[in-house]
C-alpha atoms as a PDB file:
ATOM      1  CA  UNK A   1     155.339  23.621 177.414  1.00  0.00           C
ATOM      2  CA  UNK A   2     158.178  20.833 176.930  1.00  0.00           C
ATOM      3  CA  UNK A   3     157.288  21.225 173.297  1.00  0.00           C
ATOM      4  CA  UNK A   4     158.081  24.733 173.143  1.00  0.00           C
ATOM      5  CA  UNK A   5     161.353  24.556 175.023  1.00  0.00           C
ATOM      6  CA  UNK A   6     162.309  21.711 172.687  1.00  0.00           C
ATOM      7  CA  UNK A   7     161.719  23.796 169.655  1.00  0.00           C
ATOM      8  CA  UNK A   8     163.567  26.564 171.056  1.00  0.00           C
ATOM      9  CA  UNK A   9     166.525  24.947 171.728  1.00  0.00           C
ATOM     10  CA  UNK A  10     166.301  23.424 167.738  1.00  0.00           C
ATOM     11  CA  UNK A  11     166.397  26.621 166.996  1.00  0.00           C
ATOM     12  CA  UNK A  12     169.038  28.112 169.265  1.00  0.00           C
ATOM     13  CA  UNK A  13     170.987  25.666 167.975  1.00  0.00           C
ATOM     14  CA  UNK A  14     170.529  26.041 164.120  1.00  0.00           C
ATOM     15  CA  UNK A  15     171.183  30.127 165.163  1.00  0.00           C
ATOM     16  CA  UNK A  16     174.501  28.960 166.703  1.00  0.00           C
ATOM     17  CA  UNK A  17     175.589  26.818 163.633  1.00  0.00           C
ATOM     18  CA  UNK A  18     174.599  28.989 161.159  1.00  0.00           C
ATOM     19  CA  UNK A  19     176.247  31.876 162.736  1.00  0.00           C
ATOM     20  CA  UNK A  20     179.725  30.157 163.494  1.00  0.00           C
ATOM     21  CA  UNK A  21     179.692  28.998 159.598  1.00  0.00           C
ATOM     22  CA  UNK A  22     179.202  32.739 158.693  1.00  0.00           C
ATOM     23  CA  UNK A  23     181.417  34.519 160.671  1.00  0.00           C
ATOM     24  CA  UNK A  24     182.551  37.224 158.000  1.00  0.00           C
ATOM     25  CA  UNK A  25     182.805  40.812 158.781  1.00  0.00           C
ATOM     26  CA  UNK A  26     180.259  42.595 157.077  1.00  0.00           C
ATOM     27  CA  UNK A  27     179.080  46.597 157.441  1.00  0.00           C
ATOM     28  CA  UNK A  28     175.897  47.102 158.979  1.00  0.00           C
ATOM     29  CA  UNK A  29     173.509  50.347 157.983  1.00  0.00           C
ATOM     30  CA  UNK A  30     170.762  50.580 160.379  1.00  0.00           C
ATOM     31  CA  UNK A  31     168.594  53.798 160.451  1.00  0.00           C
ATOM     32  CA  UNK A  32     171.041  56.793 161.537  1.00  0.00           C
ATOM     33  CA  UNK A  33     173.539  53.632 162.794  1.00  0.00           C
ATOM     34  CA  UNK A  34     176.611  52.342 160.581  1.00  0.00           C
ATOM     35  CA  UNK A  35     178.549  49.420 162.097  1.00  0.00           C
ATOM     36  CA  UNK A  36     182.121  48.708 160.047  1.00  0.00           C
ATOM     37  CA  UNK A  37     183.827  44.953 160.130  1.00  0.00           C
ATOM     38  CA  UNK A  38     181.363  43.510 162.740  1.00  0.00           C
ATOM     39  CA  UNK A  39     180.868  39.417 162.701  1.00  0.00           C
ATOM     40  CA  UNK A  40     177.869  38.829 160.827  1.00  0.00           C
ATOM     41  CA  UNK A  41     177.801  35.679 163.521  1.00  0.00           C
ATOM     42  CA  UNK A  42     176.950  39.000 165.911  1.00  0.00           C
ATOM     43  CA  UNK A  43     174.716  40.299 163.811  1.00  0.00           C
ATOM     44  CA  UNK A  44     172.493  36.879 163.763  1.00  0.00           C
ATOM     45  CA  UNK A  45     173.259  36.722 167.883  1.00  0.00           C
ATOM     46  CA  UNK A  46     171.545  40.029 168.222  1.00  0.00           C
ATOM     47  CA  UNK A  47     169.118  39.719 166.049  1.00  0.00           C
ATOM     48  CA  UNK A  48     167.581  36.375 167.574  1.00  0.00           C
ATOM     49  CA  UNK A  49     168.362  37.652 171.298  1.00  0.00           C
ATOM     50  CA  UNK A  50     166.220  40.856 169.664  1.00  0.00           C
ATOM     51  CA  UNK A  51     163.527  38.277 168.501  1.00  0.00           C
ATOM     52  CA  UNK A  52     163.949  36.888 171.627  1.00  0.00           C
ATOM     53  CA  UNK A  53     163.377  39.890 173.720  1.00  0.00           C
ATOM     54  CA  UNK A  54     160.112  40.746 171.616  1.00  0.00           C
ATOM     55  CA  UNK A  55     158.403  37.664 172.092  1.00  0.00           C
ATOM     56  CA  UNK A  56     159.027  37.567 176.027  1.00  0.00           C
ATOM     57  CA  UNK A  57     157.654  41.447 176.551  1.00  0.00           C
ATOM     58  CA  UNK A  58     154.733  40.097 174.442  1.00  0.00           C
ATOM     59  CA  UNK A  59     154.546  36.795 176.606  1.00  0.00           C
ATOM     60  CA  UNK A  60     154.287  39.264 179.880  1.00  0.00           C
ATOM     61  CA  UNK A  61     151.861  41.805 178.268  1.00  0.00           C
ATOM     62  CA  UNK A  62     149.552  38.319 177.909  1.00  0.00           C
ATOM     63  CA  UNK A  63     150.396  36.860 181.331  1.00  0.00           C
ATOM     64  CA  UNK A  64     149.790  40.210 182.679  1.00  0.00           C
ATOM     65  CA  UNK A  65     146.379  40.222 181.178  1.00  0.00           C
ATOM     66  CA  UNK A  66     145.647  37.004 182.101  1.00  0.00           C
ATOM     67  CA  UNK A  67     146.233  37.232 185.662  1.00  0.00           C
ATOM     68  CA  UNK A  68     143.686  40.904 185.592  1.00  0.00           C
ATOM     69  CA  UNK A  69     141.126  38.621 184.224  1.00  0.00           C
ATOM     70  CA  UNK A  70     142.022  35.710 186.641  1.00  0.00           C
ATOM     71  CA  UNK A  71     141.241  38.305 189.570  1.00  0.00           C
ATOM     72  CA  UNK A  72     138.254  39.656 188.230  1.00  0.00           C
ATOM     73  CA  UNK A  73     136.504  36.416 187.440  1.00  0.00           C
ATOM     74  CA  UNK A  74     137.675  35.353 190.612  1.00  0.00           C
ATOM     75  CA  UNK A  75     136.125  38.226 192.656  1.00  0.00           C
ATOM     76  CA  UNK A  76     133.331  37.489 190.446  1.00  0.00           C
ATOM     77  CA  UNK A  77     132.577  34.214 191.587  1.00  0.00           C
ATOM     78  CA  UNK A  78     133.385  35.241 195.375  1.00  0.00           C
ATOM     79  CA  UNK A  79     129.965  37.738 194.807  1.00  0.00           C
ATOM     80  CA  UNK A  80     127.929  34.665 193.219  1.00  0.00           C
ATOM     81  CA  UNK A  81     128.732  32.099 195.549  1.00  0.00           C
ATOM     82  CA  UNK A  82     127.866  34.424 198.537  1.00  0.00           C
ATOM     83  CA  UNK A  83     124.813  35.511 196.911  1.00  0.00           C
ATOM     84  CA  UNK A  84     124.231  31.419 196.364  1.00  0.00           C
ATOM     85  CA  UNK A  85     124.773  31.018 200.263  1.00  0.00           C
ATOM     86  CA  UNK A  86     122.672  34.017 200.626  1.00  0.00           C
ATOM     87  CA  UNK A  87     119.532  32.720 198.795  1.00  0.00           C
ATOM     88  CA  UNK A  88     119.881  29.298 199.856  1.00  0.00           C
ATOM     89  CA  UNK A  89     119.657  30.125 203.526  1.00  0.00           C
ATOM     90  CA  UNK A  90     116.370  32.259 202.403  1.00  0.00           C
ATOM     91  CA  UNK A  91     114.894  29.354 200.916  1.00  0.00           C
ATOM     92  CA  UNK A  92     115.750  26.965 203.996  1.00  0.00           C
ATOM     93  CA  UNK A  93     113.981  29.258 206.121  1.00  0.00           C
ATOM     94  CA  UNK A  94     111.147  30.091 203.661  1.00  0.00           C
ATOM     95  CA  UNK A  95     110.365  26.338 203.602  1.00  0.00           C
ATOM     96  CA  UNK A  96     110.638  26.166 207.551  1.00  0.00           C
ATOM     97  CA  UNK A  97     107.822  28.751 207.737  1.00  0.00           C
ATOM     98  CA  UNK A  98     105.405  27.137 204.893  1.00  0.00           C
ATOM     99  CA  UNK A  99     102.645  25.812 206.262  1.00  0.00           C
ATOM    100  CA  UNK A 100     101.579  22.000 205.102  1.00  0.00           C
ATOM    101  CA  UNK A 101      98.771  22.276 202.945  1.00  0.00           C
ATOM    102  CA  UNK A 102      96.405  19.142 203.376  1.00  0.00           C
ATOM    103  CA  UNK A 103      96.127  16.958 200.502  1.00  0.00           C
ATOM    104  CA  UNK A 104      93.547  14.823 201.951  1.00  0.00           C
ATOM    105  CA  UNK A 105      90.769  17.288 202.473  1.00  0.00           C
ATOM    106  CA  UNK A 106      87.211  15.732 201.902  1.00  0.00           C
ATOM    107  CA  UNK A 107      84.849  17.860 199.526  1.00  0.00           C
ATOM    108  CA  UNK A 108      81.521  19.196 201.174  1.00  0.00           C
ATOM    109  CA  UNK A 109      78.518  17.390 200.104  1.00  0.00           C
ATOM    110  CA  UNK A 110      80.278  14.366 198.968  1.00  0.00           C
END
């Protein structure tokens, strides 16, 4: 986790540099858009912070999945333990009610 906070702020940081050192006005044509004399250092802000916003909806779609599944298997193993404490009781009283078989019996006519 540190790793990934360290290599997003490397990168913040080259964003930052790069855009201050290219701060010309330039015209933007985007679909049915047109942006005149806007900082191309806004241009690069938006389109990291757009980057940005696309990799943290895709981080919550998986976190969001991952917790379903989390849930499930946990109600999952809920079911098997009980059905653990369920046939180990069985068993406990299935081997109170065996009766000892004698291994020492003697043969007839021996």
């Amino acid at each position: 986790m540190q790793l990934y906070i360290l290599v997003g702020l490397i990168f913040a940081f080259t964003v930052a540099v790069f855009a201050v050192q290219n701060a010309t006005k330039v015209d933007i044509r985007f679909l049915f858009w047109e942006f005149k004399n806007i900082s191309l250092a806004l241009v690069v802000f938006g389109a990291a912070a757009g980057g940005a916003f696309i990799v943290f909806a895709l981080g919550v779609g998986r976190e969001f999945r991952h917790a379903l599944r989390v849930r499930e298997l946990s109600h999952q193993n809920l079911k098997l333990s009980q059905r653990v404490s369920r046939l180990e009781a069985e068993r406990e009283r299935d081997d109170r009610c065996r009766v000892p078989v004698n291994t020492n019996s003697h043969r007839l006519g021996s």
